[in-house]
PDB file of N, CA and C in Angstrom:
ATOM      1  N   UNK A   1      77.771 179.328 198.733  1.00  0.00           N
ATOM      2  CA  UNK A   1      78.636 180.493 198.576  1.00  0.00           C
ATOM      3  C   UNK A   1      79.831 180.367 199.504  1.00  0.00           C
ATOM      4  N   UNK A   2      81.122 181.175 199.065  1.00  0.00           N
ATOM      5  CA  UNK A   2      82.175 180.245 199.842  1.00  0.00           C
ATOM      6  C   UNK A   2      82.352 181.961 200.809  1.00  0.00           C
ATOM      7  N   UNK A   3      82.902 181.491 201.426  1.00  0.00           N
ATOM      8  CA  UNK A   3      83.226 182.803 202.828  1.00  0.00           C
ATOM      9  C   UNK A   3      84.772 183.018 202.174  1.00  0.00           C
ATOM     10  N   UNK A   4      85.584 182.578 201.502  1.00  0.00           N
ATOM     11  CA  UNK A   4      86.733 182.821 201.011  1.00  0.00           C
ATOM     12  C   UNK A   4      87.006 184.049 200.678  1.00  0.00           C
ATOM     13  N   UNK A   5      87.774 184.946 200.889  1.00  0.00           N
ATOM     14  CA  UNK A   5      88.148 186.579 200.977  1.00  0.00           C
ATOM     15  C   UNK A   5      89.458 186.625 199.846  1.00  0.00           C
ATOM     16  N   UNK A   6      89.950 185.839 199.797  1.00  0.00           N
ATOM     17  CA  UNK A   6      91.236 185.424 199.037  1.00  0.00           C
ATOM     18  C   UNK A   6      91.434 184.681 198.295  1.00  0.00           C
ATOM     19  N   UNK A   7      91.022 184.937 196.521  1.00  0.00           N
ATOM     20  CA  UNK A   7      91.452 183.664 195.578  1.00  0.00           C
ATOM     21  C   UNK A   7      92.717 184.090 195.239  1.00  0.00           C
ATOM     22  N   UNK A   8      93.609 182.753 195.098  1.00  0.00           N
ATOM     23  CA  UNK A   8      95.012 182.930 194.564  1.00  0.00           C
ATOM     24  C   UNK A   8      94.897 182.262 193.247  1.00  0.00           C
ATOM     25  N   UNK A   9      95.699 183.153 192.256  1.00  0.00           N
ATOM     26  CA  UNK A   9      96.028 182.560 190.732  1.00  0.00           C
ATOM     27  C   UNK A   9      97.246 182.217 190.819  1.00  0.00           C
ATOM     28  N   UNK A  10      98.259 181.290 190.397  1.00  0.00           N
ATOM     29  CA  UNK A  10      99.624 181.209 190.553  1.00  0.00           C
ATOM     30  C   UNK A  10     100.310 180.787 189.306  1.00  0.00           C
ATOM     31  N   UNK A  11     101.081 181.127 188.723  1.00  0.00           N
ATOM     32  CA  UNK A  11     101.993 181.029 187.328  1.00  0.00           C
ATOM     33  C   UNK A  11     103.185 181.666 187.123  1.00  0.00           C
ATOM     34  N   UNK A  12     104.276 180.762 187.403  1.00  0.00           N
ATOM     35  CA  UNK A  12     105.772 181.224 187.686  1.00  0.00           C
ATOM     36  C   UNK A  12     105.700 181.750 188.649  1.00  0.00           C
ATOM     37  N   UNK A  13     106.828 182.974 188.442  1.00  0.00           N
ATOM     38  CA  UNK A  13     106.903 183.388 189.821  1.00  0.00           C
ATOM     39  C   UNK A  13     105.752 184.772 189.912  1.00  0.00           C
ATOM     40  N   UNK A  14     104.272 184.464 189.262  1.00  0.00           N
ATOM     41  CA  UNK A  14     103.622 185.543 189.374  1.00  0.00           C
ATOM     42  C   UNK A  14     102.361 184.424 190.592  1.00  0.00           C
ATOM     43  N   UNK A  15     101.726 185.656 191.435  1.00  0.00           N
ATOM     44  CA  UNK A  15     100.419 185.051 191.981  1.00  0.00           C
ATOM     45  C   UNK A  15     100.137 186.408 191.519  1.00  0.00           C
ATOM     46  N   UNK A  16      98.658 185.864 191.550  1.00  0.00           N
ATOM     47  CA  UNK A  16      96.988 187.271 191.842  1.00  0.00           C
ATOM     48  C   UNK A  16      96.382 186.660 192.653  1.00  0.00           C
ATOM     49  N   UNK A  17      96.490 187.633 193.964  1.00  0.00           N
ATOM     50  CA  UNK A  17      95.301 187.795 194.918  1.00  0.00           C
ATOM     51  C   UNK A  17      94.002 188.332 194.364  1.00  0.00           C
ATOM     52  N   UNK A  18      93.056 187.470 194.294  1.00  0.00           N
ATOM     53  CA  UNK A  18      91.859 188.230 193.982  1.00  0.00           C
ATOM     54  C   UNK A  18      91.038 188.380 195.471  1.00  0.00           C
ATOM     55  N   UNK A  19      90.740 189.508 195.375  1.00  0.00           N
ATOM     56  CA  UNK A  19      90.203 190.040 196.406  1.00  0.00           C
ATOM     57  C   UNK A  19      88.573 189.635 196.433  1.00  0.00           C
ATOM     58  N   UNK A  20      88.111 188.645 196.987  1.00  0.00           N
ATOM     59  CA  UNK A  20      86.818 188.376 196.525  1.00  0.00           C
ATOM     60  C   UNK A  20      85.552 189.211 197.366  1.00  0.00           C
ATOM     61  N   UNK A  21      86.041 189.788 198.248  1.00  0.00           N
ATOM     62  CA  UNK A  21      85.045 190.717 198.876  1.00  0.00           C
ATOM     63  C   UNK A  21      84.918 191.802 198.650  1.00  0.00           C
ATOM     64  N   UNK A  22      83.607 192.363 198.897  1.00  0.00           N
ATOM     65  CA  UNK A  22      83.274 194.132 198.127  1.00  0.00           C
ATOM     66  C   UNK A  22      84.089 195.224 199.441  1.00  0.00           C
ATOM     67  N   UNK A  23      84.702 194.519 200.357  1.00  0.00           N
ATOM     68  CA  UNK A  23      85.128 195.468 201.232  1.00  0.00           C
ATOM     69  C   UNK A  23      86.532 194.832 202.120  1.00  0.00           C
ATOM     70  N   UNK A  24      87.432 196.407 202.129  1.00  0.00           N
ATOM     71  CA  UNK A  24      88.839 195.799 202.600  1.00  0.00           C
ATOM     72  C   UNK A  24      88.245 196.739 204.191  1.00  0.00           C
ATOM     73  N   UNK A  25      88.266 195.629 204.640  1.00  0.00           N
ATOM     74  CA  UNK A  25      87.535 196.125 206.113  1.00  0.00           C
ATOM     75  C   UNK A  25      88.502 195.454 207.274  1.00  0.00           C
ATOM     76  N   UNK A  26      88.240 195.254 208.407  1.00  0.00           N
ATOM     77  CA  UNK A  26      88.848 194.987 209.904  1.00  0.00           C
ATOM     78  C   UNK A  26      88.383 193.303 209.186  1.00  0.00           C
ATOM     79  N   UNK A  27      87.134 192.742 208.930  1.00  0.00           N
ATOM     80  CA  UNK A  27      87.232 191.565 208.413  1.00  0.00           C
ATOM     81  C   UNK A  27      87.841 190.929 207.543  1.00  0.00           C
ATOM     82  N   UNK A  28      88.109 191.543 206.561  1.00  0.00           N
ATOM     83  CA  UNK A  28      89.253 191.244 205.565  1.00  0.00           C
ATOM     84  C   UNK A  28      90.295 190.908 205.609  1.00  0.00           C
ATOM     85  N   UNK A  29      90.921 192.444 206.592  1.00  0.00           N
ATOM     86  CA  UNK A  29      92.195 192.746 206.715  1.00  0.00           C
ATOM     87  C   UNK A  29      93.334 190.949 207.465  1.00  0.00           C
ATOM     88  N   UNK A  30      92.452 190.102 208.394  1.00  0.00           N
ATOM     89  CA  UNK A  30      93.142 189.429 208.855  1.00  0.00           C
ATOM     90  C   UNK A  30      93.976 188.485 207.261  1.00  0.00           C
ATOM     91  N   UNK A  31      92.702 188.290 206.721  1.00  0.00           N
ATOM     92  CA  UNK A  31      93.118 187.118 205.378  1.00  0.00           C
ATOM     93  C   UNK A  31      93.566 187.967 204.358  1.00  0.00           C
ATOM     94  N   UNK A  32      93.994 189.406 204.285  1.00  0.00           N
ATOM     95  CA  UNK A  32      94.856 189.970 203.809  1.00  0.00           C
ATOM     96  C   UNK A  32      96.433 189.727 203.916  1.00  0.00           C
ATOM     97  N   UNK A  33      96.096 190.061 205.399  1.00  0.00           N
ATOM     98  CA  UNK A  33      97.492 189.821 206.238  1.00  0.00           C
ATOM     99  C   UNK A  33      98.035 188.217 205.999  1.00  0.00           C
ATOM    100  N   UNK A  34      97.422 187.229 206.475  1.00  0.00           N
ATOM    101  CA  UNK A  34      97.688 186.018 206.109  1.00  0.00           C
ATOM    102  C   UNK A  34      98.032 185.819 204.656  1.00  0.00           C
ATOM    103  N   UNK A  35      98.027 186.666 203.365  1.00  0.00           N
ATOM    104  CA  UNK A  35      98.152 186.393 202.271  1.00  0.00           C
ATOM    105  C   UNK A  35      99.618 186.731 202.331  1.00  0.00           C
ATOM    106  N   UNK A  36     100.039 187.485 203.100  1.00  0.00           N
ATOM    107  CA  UNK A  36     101.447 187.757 202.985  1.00  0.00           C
ATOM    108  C   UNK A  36     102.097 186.701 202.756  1.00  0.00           C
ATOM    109  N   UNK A  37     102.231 185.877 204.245  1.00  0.00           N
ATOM    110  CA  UNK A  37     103.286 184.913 203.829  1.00  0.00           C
ATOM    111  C   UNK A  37     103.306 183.837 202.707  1.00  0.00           C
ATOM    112  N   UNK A  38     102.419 184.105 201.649  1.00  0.00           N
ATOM    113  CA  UNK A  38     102.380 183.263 200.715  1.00  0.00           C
ATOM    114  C   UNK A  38     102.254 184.121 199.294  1.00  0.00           C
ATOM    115  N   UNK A  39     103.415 185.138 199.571  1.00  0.00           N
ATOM    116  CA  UNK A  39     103.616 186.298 198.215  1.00  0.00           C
ATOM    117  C   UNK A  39     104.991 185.031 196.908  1.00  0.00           C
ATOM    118  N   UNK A  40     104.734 185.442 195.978  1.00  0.00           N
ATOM    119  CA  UNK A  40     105.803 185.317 195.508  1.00  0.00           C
ATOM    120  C   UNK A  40     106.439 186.510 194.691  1.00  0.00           C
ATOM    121  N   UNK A  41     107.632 186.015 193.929  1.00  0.00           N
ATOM    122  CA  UNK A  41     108.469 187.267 193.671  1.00  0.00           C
ATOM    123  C   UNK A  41     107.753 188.618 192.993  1.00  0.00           C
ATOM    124  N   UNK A  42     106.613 188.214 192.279  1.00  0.00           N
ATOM    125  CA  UNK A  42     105.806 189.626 191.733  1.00  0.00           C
ATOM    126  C   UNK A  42     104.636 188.963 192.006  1.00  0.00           C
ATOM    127  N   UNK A  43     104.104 189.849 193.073  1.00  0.00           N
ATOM    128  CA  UNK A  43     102.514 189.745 193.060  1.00  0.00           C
ATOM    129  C   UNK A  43     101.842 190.613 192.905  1.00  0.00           C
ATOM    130  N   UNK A  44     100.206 189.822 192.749  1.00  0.00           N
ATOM    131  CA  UNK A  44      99.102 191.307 192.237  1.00  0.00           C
ATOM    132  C   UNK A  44      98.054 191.066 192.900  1.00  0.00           C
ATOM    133  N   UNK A  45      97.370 192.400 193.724  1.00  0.00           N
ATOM    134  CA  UNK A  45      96.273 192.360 194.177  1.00  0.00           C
ATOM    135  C   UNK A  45      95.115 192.576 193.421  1.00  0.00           C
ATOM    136  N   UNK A  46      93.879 192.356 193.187  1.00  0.00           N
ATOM    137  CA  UNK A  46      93.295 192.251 192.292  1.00  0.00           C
ATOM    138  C   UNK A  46      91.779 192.576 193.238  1.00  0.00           C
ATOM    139  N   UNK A  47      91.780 194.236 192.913  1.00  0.00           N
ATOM    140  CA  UNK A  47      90.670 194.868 193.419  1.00  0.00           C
ATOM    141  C   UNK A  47      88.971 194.881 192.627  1.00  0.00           C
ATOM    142  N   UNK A  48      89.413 194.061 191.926  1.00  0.00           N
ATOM    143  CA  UNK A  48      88.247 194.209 190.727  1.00  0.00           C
ATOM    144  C   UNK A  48      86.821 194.117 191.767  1.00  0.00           C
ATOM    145  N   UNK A  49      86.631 193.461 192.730  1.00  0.00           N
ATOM    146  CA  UNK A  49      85.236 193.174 193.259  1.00  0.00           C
ATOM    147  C   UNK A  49      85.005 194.719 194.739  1.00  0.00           C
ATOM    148  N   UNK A  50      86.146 194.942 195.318  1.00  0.00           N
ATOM    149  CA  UNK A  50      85.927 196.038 196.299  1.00  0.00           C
ATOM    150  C   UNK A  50      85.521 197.242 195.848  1.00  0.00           C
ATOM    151  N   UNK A  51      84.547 197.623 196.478  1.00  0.00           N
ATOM    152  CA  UNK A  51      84.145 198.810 196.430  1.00  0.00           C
ATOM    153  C   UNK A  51      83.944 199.479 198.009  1.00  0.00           C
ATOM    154  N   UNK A  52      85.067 199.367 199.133  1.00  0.00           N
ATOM    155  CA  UNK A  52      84.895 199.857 200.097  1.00  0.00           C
ATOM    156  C   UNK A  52      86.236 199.811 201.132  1.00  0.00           C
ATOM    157  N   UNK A  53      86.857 200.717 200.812  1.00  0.00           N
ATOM    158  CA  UNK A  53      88.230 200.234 201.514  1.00  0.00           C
ATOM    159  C   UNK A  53      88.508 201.211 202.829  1.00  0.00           C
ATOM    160  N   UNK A  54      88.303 200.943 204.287  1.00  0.00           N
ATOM    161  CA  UNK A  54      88.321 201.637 205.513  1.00  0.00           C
ATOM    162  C   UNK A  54      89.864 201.636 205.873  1.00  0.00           C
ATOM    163  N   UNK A  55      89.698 202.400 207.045  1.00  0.00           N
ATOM    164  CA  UNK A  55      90.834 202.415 207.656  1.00  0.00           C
ATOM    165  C   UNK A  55      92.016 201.054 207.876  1.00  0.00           C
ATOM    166  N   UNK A  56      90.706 200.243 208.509  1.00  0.00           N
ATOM    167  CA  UNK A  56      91.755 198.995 208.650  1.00  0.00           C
ATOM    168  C   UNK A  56      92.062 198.438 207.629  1.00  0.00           C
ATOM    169  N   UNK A  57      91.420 198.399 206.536  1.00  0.00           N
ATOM    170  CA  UNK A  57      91.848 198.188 205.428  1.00  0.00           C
ATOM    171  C   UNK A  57      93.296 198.695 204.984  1.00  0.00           C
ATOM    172  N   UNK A  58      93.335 199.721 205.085  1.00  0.00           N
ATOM    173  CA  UNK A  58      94.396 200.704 204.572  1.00  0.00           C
ATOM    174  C   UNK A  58      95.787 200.507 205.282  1.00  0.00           C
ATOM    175  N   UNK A  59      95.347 199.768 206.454  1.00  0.00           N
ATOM    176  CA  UNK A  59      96.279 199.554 207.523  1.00  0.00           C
ATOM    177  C   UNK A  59      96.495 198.648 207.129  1.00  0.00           C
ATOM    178  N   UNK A  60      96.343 197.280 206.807  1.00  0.00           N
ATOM    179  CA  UNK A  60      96.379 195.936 206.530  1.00  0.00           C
ATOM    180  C   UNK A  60      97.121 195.795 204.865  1.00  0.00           C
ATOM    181  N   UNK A  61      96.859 196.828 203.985  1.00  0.00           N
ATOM    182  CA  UNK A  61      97.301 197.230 203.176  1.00  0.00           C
ATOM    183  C   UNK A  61      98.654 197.397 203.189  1.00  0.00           C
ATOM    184  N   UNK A  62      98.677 198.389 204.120  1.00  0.00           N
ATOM    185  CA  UNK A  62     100.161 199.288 204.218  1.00  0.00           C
ATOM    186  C   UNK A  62     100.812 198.315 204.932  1.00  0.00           C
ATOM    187  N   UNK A  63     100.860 197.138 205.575  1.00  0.00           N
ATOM    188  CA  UNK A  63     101.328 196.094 206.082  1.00  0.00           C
ATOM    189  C   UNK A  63     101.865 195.402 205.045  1.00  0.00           C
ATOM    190  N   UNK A  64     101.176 194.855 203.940  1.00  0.00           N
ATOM    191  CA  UNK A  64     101.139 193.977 202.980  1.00  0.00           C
ATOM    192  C   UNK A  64     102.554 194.352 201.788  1.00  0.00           C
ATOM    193  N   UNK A  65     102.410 196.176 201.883  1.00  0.00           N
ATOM    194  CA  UNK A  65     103.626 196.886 201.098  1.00  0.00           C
ATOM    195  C   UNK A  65     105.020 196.484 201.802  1.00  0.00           C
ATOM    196  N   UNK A  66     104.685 196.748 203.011  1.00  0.00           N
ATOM    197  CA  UNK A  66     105.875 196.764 203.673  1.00  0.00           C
ATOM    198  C   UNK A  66     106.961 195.078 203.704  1.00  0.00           C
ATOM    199  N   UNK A  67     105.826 194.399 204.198  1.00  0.00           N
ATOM    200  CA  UNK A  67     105.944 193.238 203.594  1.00  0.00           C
ATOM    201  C   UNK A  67     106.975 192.218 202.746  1.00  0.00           C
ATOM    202  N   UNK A  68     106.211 193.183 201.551  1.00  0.00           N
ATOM    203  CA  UNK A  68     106.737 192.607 200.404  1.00  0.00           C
ATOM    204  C   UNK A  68     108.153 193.605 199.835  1.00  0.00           C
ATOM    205  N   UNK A  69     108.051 194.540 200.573  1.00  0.00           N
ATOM    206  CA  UNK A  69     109.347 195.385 200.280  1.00  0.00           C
ATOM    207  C   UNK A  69     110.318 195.002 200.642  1.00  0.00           C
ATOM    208  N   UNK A  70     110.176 194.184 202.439  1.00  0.00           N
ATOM    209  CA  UNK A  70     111.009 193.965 202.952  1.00  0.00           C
ATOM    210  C   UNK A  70     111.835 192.919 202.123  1.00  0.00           C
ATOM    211  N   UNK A  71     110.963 191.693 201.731  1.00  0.00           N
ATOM    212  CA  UNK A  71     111.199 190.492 200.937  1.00  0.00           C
ATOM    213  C   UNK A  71     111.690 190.578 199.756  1.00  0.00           C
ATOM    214  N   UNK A  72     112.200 191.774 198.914  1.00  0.00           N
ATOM    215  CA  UNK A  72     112.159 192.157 197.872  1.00  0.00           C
ATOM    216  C   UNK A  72     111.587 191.672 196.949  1.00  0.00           C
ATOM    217  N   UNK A  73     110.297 191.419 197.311  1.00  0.00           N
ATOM    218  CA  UNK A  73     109.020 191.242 196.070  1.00  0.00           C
ATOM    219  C   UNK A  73     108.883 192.512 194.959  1.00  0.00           C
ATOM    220  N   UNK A  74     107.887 192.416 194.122  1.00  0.00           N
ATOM    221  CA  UNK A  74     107.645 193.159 193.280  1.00  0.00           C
ATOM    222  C   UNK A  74     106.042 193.380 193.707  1.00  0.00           C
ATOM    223  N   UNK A  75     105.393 194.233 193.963  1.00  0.00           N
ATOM    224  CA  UNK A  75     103.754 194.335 194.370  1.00  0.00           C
ATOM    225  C   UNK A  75     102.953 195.199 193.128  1.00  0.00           C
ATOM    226  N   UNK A  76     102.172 195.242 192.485  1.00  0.00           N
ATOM    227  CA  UNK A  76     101.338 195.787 191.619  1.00  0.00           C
ATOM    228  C   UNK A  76      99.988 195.363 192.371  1.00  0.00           C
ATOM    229  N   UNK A  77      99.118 196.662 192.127  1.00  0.00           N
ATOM    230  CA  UNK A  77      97.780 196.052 191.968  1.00  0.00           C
ATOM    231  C   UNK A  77      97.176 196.489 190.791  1.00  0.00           C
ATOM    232  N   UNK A  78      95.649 196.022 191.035  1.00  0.00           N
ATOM    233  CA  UNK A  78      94.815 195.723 189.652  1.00  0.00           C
ATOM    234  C   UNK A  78      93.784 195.984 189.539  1.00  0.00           C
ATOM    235  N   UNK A  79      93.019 196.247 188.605  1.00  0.00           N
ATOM    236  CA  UNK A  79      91.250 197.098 188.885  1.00  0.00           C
ATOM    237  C   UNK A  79      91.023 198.189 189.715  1.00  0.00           C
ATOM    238  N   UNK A  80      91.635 198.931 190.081  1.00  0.00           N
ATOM    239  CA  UNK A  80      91.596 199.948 191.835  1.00  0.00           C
ATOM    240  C   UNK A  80      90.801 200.840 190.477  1.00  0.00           C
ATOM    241  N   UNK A  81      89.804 200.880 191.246  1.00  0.00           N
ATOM    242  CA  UNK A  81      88.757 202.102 191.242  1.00  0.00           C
ATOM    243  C   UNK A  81      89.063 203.235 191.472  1.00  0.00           C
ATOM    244  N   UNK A  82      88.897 204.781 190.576  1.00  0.00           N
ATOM    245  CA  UNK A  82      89.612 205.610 190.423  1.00  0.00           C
ATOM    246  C   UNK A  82      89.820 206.364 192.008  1.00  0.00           C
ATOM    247  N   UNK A  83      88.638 206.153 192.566  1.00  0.00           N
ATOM    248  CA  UNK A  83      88.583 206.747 194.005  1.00  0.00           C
ATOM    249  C   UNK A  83      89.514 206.129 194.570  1.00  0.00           C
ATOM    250  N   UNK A  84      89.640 204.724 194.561  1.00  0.00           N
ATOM    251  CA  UNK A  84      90.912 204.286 195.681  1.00  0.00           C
ATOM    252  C   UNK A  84      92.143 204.386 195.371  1.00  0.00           C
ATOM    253  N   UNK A  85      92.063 204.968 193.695  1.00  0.00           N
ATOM    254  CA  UNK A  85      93.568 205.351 193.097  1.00  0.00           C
ATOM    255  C   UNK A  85      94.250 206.451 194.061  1.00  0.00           C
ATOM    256  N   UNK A  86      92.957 207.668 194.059  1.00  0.00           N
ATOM    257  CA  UNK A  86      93.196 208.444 195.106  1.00  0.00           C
ATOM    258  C   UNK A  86      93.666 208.293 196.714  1.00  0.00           C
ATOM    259  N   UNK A  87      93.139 207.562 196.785  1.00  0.00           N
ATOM    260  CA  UNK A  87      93.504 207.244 198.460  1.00  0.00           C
ATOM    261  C   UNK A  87      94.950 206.688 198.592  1.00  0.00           C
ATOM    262  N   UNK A  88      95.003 205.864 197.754  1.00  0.00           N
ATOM    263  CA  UNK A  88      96.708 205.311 197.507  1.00  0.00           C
ATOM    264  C   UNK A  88      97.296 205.877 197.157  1.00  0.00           C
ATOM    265  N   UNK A  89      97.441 207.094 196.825  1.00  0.00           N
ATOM    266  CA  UNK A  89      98.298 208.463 195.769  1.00  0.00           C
ATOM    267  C   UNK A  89      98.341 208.951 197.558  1.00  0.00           C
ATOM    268  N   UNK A  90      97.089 208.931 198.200  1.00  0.00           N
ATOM    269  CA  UNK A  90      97.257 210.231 199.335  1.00  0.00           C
ATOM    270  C   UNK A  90      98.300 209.158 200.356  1.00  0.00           C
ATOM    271  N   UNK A  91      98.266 208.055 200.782  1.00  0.00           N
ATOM    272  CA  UNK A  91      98.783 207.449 201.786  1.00  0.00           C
ATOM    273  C   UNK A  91     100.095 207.148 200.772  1.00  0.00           C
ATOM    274  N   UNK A  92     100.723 207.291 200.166  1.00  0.00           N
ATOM    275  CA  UNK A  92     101.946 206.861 198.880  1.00  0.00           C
ATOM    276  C   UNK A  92     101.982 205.255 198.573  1.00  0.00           C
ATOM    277  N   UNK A  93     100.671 204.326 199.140  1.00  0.00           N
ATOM    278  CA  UNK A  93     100.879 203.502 198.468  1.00  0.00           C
ATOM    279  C   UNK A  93     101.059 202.690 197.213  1.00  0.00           C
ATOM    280  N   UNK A  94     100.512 203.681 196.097  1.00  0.00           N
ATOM    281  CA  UNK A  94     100.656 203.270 194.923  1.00  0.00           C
ATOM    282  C   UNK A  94     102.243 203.396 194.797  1.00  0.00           C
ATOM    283  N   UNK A  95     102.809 204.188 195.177  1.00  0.00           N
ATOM    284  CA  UNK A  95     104.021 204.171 195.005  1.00  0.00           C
ATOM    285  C   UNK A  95     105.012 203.136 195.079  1.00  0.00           C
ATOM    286  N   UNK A  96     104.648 202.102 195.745  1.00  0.00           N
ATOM    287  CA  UNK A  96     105.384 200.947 196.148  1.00  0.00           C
ATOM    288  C   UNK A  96     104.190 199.702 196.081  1.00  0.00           C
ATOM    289  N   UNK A  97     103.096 200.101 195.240  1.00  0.00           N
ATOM    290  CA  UNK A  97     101.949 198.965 194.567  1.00  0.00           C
ATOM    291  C   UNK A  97     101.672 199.952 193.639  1.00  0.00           C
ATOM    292  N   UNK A  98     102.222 199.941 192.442  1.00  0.00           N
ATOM    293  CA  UNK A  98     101.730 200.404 191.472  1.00  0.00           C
ATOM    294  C   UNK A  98     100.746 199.718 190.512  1.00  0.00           C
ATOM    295  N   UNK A  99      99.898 200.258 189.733  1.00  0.00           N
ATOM    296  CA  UNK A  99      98.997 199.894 188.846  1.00  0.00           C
ATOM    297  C   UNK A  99      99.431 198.829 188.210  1.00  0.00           C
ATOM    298  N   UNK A 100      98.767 198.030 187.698  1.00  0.00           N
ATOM    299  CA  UNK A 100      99.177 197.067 186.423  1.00  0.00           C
ATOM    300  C   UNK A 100      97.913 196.340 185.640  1.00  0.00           C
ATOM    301  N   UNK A 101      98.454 196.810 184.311  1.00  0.00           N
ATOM    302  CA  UNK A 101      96.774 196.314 183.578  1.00  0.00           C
ATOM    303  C   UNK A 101      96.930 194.754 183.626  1.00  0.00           C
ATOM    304  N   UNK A 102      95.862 193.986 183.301  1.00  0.00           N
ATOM    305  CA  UNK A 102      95.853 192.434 183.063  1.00  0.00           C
ATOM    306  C   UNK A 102      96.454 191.943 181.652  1.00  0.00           C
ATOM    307  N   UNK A 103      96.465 192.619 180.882  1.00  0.00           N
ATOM    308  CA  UNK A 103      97.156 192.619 179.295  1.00  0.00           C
ATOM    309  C   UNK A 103      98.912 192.499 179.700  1.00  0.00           C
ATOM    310  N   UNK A 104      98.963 193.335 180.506  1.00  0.00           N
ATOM    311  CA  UNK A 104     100.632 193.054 180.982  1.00  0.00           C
ATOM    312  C   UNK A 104     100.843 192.560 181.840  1.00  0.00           C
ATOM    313  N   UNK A 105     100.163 191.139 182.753  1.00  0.00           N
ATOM    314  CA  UNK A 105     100.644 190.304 183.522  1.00  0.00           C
ATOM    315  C   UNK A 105     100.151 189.273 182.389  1.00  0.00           C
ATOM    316  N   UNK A 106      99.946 189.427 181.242  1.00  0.00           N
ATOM    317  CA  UNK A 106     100.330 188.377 179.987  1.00  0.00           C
ATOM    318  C   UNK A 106     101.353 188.005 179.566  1.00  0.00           C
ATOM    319  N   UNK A 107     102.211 189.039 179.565  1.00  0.00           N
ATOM    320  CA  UNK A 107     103.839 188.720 179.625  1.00  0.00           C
ATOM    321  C   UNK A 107     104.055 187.654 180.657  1.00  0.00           C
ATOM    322  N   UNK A 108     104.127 187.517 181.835  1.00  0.00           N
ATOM    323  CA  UNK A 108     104.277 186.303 182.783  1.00  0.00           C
ATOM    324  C   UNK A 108     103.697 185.534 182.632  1.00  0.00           C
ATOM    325  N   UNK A 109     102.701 184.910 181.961  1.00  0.00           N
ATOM    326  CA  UNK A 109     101.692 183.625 181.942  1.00  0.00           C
ATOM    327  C   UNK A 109     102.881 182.876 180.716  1.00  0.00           C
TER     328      UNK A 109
END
């Protein structure tokens, strides 16, 4: 079993972070952070496996927006579980990582 926290998909200028752990935790958050510097122009986080997102998470998160804002990336995420839809509505991160189904990062492949 691999300890890997971070699979990358890459095609044009799209990546997907797949998030391979059930939790965006203080452990996570470092190989979150490290995913930054290897964004390209539209990326997607890809929550499909978490089911547990803490503080530092949220922090490491809100790092990752900023980030990519600065860089003028494009950020979407993907699979977010309706509860963490909520949490990202309350902190305004969806706002600047908005939703995106997998049917429409078909257009980029």
């Amino acid at each position: 079993m691999s300890n890997e926290v971070i699979r990358r998909e890459e095609f044009g200028d799209v990546v997907v972070l797949h998030i391979t752990t059930n939790s965006v935790d203080a452990m996570s958050a470092a190989a979150i952070e490290a995913a930054c510097s290897a964004m390209r122009p539209i990326t997607v986080l890809d929550f499909a496996n978490v089911a547990f997102i803490n503080s530092a998470g949220i922090s490491a998160l809100l790092k990752f927006v900023v980030t990519a804002r600065k860089s003028g990336y494009k950020l979407f995420a993907m699979h977010v579980s309706p509860h963490h839809q909520k949490i990202f509505k309350m902190v305004e991160m969806s706002r600047f990582m908005p939703p995106i189904e997998e049917r429409e990062l078909a257009a980029y492949r």
